[in-house]
Protein backbone atom coordinates (compact mmCIF):
# COMPACT_ATOMS: atom_id res chain seq x y z
CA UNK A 1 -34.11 43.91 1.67
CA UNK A 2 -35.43 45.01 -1.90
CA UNK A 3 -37.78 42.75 -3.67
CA UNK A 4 -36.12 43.71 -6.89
CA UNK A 5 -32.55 43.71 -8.17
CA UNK A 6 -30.64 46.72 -8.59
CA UNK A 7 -27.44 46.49 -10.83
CA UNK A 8 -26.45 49.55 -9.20
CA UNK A 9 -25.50 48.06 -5.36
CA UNK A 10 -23.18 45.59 -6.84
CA UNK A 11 -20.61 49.04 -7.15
CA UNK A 12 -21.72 51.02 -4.50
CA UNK A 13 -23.90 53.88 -6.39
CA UNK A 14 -25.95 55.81 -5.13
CA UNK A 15 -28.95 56.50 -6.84
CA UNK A 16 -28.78 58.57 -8.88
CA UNK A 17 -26.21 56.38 -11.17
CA UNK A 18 -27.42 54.35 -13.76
CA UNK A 19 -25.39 51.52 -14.99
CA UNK A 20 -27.02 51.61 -18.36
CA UNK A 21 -26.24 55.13 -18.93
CA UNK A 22 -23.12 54.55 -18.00
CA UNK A 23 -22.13 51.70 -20.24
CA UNK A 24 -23.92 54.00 -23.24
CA UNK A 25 -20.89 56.77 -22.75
CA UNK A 26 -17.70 54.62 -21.97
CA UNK A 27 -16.17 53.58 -25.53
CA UNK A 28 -15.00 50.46 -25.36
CA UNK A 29 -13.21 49.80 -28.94
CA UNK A 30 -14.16 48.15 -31.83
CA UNK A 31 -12.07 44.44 -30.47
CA UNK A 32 -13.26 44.97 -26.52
CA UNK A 33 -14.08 41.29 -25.71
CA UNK A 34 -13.53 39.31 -29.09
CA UNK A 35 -12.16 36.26 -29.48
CA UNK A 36 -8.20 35.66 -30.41
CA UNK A 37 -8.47 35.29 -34.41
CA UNK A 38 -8.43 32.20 -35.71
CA UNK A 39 -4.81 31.98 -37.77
CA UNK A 40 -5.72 32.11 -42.01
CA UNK A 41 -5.47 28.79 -43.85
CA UNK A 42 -6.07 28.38 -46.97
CA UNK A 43 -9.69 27.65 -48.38
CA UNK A 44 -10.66 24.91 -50.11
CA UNK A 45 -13.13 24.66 -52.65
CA UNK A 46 -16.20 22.56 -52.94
CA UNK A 47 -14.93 21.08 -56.08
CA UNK A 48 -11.36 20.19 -54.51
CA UNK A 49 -11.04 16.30 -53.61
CA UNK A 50 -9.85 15.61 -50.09
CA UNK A 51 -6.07 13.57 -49.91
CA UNK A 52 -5.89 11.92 -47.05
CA UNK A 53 -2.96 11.03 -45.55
CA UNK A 54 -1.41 7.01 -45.50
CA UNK A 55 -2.49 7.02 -41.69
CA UNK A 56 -5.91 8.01 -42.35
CA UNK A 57 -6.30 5.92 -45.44
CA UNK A 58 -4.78 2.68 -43.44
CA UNK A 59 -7.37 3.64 -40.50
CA UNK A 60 -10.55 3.67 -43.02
CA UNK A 61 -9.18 0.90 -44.69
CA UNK A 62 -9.26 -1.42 -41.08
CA UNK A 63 -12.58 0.43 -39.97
CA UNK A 64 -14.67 -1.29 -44.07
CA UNK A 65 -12.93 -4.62 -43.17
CA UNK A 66 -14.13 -4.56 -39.06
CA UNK A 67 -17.49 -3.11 -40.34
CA UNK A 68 -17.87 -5.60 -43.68
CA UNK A 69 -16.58 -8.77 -40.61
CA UNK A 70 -19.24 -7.84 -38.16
CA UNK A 71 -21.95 -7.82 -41.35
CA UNK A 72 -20.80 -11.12 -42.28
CA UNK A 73 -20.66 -12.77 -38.87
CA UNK A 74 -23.74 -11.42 -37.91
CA UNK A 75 -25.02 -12.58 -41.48
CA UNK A 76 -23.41 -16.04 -40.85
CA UNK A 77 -24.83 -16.88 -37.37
CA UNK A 78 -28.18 -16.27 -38.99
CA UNK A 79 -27.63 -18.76 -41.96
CA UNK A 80 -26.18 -21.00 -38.98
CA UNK A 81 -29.25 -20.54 -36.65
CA UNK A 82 -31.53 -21.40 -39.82
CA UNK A 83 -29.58 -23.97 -41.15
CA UNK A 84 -29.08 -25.66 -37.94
CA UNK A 85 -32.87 -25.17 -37.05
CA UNK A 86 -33.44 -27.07 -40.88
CA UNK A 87 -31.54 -30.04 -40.25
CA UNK A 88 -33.26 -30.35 -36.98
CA UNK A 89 -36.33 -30.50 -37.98
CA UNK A 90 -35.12 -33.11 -41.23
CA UNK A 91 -33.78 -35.28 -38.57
CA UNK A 92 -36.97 -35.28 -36.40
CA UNK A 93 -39.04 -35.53 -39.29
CA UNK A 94 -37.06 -38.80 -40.18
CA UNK A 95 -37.54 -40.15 -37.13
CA UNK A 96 -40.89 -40.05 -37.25
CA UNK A 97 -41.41 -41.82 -40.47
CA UNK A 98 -39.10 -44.41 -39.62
CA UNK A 99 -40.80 -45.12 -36.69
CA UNK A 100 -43.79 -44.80 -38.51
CA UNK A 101 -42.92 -47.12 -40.89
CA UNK A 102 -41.34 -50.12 -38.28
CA UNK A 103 -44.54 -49.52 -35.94
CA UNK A 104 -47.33 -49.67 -39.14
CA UNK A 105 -44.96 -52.60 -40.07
CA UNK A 106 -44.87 -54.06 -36.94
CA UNK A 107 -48.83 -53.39 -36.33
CA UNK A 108 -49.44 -55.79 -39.76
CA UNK A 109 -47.89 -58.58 -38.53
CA UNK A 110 -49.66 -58.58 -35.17
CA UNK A 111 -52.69 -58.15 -37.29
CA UNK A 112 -52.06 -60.91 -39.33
CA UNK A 113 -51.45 -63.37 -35.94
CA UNK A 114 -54.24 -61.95 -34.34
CA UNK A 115 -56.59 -62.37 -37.42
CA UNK A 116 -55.06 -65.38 -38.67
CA UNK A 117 -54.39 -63.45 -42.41
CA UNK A 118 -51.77 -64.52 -45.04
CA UNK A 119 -50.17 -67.58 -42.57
CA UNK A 120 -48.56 -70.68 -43.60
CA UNK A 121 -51.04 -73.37 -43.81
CA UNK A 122 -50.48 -75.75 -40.69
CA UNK A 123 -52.37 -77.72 -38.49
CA UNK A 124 -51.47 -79.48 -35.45
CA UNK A 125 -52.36 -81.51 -32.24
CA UNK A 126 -52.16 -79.63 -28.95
CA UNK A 127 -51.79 -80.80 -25.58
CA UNK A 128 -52.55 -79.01 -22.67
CA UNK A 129 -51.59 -80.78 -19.52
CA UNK A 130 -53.09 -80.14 -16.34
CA UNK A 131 -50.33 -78.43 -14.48
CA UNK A 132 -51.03 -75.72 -17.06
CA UNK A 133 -53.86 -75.02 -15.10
CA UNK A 134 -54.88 -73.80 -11.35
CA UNK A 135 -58.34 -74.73 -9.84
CA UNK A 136 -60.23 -71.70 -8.33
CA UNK A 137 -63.63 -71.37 -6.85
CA UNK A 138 -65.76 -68.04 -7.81
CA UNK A 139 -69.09 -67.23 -7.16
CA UNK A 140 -71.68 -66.66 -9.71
CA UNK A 141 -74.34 -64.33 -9.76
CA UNK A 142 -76.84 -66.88 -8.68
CA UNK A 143 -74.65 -67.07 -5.39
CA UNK A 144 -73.52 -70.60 -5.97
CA UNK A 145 -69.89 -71.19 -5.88
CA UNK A 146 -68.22 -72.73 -8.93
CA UNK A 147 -65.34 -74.24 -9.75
CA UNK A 148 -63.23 -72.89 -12.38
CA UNK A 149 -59.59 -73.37 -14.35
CA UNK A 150 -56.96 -70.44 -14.59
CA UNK A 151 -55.03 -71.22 -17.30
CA UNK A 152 -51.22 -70.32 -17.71
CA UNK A 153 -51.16 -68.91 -20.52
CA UNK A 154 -47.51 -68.33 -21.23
CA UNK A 155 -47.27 -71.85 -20.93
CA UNK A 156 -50.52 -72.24 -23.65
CA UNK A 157 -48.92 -69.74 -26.15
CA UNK A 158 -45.52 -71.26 -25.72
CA UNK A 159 -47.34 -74.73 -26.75
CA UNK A 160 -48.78 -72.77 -29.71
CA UNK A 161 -46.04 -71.06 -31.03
CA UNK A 162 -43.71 -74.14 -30.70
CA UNK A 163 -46.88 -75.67 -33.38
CA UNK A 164 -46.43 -72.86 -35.58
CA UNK A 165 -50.01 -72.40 -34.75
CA UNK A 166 -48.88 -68.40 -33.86
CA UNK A 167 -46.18 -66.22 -33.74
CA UNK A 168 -46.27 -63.90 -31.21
CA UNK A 169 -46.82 -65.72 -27.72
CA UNK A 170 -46.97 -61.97 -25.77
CA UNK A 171 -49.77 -61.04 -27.80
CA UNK A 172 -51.82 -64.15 -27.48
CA UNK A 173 -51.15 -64.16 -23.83
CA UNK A 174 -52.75 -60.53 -24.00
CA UNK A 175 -55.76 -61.21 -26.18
CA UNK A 176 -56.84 -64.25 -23.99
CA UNK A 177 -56.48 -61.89 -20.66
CA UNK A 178 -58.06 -58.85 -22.33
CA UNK A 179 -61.00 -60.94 -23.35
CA UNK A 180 -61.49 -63.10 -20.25
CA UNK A 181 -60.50 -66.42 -22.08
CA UNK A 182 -57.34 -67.63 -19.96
CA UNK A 183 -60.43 -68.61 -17.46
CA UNK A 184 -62.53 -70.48 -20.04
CA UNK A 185 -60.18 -73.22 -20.97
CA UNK A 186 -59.37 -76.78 -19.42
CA UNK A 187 -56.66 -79.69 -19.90
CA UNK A 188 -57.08 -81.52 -22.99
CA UNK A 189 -56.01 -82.40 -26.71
CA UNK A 190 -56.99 -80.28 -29.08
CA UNK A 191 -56.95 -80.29 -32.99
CA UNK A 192 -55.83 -76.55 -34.11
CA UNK A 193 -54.21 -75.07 -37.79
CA UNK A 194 -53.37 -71.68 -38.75
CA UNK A 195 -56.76 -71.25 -39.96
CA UNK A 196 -58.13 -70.14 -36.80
CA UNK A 197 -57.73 -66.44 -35.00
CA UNK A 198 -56.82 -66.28 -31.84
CA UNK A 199 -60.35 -65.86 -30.35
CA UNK A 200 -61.14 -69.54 -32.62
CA UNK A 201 -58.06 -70.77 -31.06
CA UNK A 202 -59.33 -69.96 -27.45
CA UNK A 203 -62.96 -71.34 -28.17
CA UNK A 204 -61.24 -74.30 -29.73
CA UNK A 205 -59.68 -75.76 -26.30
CA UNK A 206 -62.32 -74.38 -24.25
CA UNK A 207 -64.34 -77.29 -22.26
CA UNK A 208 -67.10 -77.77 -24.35
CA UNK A 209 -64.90 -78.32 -27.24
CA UNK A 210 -62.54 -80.96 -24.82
CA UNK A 211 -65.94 -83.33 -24.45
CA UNK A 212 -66.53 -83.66 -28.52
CA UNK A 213 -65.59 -87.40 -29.28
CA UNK A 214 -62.77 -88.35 -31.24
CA UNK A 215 -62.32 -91.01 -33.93
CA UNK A 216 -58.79 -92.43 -34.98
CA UNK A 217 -58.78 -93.28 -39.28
CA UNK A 218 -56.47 -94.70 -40.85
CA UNK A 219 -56.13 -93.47 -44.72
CA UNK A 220 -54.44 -96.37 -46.86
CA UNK A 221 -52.17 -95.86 -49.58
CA UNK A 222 -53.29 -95.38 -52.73
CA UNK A 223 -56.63 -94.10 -51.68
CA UNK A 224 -58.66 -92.04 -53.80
CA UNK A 225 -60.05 -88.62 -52.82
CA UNK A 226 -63.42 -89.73 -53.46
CA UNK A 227 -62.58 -93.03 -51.12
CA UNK A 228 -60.81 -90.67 -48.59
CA UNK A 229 -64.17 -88.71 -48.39
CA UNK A 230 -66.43 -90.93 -48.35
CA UNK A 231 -64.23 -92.96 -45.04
CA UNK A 232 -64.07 -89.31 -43.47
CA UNK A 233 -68.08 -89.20 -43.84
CA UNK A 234 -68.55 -93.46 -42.39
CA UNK A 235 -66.55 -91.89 -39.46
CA UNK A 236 -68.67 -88.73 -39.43
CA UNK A 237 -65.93 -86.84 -39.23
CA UNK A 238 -67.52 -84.63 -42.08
CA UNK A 239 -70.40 -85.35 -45.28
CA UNK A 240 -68.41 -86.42 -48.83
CA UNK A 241 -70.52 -83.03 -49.43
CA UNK A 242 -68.45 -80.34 -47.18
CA UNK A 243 -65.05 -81.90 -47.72
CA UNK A 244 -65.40 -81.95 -51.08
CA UNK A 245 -66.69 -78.14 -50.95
CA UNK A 246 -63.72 -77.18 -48.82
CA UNK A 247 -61.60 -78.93 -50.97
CA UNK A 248 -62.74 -76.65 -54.17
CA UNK A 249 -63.12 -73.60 -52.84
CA UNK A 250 -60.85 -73.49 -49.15
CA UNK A 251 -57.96 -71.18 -50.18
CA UNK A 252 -55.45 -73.15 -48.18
CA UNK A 253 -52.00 -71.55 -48.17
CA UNK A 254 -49.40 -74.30 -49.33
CA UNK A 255 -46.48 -73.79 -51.74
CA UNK A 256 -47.43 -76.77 -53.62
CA UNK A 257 -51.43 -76.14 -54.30
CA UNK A 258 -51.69 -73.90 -57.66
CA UNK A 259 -54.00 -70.63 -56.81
CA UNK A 260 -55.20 -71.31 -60.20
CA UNK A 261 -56.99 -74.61 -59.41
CA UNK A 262 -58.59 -72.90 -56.79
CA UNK A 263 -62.43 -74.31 -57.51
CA UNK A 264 -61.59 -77.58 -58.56
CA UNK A 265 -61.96 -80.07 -55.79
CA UNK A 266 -59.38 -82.56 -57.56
CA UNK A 267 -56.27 -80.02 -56.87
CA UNK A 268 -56.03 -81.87 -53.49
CA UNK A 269 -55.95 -85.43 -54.99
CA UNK A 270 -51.95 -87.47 -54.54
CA UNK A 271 -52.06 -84.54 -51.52
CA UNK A 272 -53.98 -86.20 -49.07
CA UNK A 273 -51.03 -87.74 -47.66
CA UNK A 274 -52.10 -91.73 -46.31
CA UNK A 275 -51.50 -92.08 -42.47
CA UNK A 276 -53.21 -92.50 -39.28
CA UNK A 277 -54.73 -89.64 -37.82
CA UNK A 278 -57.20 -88.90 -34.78
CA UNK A 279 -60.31 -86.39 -35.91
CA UNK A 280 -63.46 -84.76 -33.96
CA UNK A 281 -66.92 -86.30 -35.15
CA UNK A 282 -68.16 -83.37 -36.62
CA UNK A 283 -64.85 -81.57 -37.38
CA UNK A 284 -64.71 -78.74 -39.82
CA UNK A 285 -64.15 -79.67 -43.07
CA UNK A 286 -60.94 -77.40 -44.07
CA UNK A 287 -59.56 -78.00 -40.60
CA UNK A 288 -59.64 -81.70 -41.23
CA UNK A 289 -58.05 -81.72 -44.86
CA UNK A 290 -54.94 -79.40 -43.40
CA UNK A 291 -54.60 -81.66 -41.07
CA UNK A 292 -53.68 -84.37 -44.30
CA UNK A 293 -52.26 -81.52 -46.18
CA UNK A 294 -49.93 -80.63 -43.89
CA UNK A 295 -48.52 -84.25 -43.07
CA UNK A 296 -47.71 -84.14 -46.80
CA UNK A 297 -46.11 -81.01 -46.41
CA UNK A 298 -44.05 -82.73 -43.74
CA UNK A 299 -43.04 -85.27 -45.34
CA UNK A 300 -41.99 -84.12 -48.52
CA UNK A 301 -38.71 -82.47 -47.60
CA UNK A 302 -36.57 -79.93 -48.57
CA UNK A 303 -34.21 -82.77 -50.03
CA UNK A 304 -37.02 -84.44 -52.08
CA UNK A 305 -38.32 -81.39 -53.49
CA UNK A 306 -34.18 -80.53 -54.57
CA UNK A 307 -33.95 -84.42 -56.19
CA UNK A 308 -37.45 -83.36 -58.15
CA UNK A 309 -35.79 -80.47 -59.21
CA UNK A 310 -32.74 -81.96 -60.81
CA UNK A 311 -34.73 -84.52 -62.79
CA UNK A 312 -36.64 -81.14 -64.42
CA UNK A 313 -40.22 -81.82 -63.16
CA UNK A 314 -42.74 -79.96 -60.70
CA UNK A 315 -43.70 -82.20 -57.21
CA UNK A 316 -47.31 -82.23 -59.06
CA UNK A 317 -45.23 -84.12 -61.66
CA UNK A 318 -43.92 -85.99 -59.27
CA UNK A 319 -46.98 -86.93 -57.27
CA UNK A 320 -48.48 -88.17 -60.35
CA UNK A 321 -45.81 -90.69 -61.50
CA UNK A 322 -45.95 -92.20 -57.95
CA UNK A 323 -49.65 -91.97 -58.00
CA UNK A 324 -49.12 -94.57 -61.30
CA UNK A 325 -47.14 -96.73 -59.82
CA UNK A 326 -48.68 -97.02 -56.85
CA UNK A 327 -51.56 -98.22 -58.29
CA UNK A 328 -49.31 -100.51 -60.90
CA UNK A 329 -47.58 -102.30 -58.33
CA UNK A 330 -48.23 -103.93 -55.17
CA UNK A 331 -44.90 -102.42 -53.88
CA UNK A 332 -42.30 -104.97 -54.61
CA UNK A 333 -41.08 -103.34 -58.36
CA UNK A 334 -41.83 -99.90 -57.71
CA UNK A 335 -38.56 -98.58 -59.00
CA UNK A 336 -38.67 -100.83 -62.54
CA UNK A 337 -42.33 -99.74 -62.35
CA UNK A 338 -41.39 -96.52 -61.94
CA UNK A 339 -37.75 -96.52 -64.84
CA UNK A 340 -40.54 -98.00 -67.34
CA UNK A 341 -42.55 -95.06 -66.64
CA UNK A 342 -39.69 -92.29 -67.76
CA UNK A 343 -38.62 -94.29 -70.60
CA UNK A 344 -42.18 -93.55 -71.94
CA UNK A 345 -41.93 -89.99 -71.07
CA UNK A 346 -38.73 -89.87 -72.46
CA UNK A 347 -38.54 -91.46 -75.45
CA UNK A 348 -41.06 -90.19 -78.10
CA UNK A 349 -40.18 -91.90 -81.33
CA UNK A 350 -39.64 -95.42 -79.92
CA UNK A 351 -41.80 -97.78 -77.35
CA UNK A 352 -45.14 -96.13 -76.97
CA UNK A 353 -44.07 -92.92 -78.93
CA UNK A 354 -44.74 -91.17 -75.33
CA UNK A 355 -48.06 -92.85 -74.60
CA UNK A 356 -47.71 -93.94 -70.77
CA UNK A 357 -51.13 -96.79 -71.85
CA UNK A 358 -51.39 -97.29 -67.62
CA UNK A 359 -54.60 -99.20 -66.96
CA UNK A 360 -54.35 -97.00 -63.74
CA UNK A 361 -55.61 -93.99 -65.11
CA UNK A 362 -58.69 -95.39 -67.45
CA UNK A 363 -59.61 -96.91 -63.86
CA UNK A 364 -59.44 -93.93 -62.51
CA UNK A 365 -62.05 -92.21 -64.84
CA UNK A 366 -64.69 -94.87 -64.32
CA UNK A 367 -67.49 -94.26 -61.99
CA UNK A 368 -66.38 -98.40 -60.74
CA UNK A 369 -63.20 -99.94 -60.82
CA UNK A 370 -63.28 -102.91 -64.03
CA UNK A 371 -61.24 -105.98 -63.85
CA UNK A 372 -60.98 -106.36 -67.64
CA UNK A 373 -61.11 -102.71 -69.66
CA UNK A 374 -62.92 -102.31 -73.00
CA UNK A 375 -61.91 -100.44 -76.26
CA UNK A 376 -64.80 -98.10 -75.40
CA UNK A 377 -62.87 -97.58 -72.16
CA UNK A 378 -59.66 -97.14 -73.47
CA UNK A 379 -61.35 -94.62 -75.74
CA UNK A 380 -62.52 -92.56 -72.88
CA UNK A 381 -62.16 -88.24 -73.98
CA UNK A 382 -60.54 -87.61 -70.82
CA UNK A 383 -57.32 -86.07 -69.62
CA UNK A 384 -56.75 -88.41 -67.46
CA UNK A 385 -56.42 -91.40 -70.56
CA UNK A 386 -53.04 -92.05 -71.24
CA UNK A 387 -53.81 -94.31 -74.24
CA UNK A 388 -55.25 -91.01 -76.08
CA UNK A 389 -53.03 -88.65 -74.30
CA UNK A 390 -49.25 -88.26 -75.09
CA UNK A 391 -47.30 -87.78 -71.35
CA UNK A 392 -48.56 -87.48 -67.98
CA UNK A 393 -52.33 -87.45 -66.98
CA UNK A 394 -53.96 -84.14 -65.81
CA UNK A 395 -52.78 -84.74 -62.37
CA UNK A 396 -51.98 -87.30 -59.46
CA UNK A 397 -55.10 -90.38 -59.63
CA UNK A 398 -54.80 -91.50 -56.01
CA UNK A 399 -52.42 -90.34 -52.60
CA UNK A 400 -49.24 -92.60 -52.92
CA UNK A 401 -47.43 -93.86 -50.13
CA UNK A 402 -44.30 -92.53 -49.25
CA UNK A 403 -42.36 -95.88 -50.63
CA UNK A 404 -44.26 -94.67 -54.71
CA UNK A 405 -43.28 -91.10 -54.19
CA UNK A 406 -39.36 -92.13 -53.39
CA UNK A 407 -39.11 -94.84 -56.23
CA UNK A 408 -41.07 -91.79 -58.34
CA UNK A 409 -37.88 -89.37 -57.63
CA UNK A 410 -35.45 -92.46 -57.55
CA UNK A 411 -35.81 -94.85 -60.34
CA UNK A 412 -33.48 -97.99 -61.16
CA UNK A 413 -31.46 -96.88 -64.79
CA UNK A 414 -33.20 -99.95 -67.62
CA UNK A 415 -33.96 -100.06 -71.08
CA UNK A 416 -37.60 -101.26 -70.21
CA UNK A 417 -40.82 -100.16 -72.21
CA UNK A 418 -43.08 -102.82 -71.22
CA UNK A 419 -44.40 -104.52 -67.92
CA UNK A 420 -46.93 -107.55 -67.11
CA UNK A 421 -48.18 -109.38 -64.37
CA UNK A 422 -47.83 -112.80 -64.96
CA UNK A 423 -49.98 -115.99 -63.79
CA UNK A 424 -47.07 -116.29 -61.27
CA UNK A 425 -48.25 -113.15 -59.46
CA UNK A 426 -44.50 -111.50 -60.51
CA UNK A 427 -44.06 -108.29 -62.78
CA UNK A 428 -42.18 -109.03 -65.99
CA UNK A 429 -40.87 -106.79 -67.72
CA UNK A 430 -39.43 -106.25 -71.59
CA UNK A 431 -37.91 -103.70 -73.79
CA UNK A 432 -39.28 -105.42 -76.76
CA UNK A 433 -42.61 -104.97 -77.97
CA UNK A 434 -42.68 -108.66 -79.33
CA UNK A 435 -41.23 -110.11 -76.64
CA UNK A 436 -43.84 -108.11 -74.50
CA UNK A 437 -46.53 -109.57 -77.10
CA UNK A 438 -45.80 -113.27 -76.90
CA UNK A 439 -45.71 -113.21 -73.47
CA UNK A 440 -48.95 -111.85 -72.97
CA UNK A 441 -50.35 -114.38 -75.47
CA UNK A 442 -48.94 -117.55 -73.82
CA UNK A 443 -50.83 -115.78 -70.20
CA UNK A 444 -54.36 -116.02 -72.25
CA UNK A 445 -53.59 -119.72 -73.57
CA UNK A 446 -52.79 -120.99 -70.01
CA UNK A 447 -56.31 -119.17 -69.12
């Protein structure tokens, strides 16, 4: 077989023939092997504008819309995607803060339990009865074995919180376990107020605190703050010194102390209310004048505060009329006592001309009490004299009884401006001055 092609075995030449020479002499005509022509059609010029037809112009008409659709849906899902992907993270960022806000909230009050901050003033007597606690032995590091009580302490913080002493029970219960303290208490009484933190509370009923001896006063009516002290000291409960310290400069938290007397120990005289209470020798100072505080707290209601308000004066207004008459009266005429008083106050140009002239507040400006005053006395620069002083006195002279502070808010309806006590041992009364005069006169003749 030949290595090469040879054009010339495909038609049987022999070798002489040459293909190519052969092709070079046949004449094959100008057209041999072209194409059919292509029919003529008119040209069209560069410059000539193309018409389609209303097929074609209906077809590119559909094909903008489809095309200027897609664009916009495509364009649309995007704004979607990002608009959705906005509001998602709005929302989540509003979450956060809210919960933020509720948990920093939240985390301020347990703050303010925990450190005993901005609370109501209260105070209150706790009892913690022995099935409250379980006895369990534990050895000590010495290798003795001890005895020790397990306190319940949802039982404790229940008793607490039920003495408005603290107002999350869940939390206490935590603190005391946290720090070890459920194991350091025993069955007892114990004195408490808001004033202490939890950990204060906890040290408060542990045993050492159970063993301190206790001391029952009783605080009469129309006591003083300076006699009040100076009983609280006899019965070393506290020195006249401390109390009357804590008394200035304590910043107890009642409704009815003015923040603006803070530093003056007589804001908390006609407050100390009179009752029987049981103190610790040695008690704090503040913790023993809440306890007084808050009795009076107690006791003046929600209805007599109202009553104090429809007659137009403050309870420090209040306290002080029944501080006067309970120092005017031995408690049988404490309403006339107390009508006599407001017909002073309220009548300016006749009587007195609104000059109370109680002997009760003079006394209460000397260093000792005086059975017969002087005109130097009654002279006294003071705002506490009430013959130099149109109105009330500066404030309450002595802690009224709860019978004063009633006949204070509720007095009987009388034309009275004077009062005596006659030989008789009876309160007269007049609402003429000359009347009131002769009277007085015929006392000093029978002698």
């Amino acid at each position: 077989m030949s290595k090469y092609y040879d054009p010339n075995e495909d038609y049987n030449y022999d070798d002489d023939f040459n293909i190519e020479d052969f092709t070079r002499q046949v004449d094959f005509g100008d057209d041999f092997g072209l194409e059919e022509p292509e029919p003529e059609v008119d040209p069209i010029s560069d410059t000539d504008a193309y018409e389609p037809v209303r097929g074609e112009k209906k077809m590119a008409t559909q094909r903008r819309k489809t095309t200027q659709r897609k664009k916009k849906k495509k364009g649309g899902a995007k704004n979607v995607r990002t608009l959705s992907k906005g509001v998602i993270i709005a929302i989540y960022a509003l979450v956060i803060l809210v919960f933020s806000f509720f948990l920093a909230k939240a985390g301020w009050a347990w703050a303010n339990d925990l450190l005993a901050l901005n609370k109501q003033q209260a105070a209150a007597t706790v009892e913690l009865s022995e099935d409250m606690f379980t006895e369990k032995q534990r050895t000590n590091n010495a290798g003795e074995v001890e005895t020790y009580y397990q306190a319940d302490m949802g039982a404790v913080a229940r008793e607490l919180k039920e003495a408005d002493l603290i107002e999350y029970p869940w939390l206490f219960k935590l603190f005391a376990s946290f720090t070890g303290k459920d194991t350091r208490m025993s069955p007892g009484s114990y004195d408490l107020d808001t004033n202490m933190d939890y950990s204060a509370l906890l040290r408060s009923m542990s045993p050492n605190k159970n063993a301190r001896q206790t001391v029952s006063i009783l605080i009469p009516e129309g006591y003083s703050m300076k006699e009040i002290f100076a009983l609280l000291e006899e019965k070393e409960v506290a020195t006249v010194a401390e109390l009357t310290e804590a008394a200035a400069n304590y910043p107890f938290k009642y409704s009815f102390l003015d923040d603006s007397t803070l530093g003056h120990a007589e804001r908390l005289e006609g407050y100390l209310f009179p009752d029987t209470y049981q103190f610790y020798k040695g008690s704090d100072p503040a913790t023993a004048l809440s306890k007084m505080l808050t009795n009076f707290d107690n006791k003046f209601t929600e209805d007599l505060r109202d009553r104090a308000s429809v007659l137009g004066y403050s309870i420090h207004d209040i306290l002080t009329v029944a501080s006067i008459i309970e120092k005017e009266t031995d408690g049988v005429d404490q309403t006339l006592i107390s009508s006599v008083i407001y017909n002073r106050l309220q009548n300016t140009s006749s009587g007195t001309n609104g000059y109370l002239q109680m002997d009760s507040t003079i006394q209460y400006i000397l260093d000792e009490r005086k059975e017969q005053l002087t005109e130097e006395d009654l002279a006294i620069d003071s705002p506490y004299n009430t013959y130099k002083n149109k109105g009330l006195p500066a404030g309450p002279i002595c802690s009224p009884g709860m019978s004063s502070i009633r006949a204070a808010l509720y007095p009987e309806d009388t034309d009275y401006f004077y009062f005596i006590l006659g030989n008789d041992e009876t309160t007269h009364f007049f609402n003429n001055y000359n009347e009131f005069l002769a009277y007085k006169d015929s006392l000093a003749a029978e002698g």
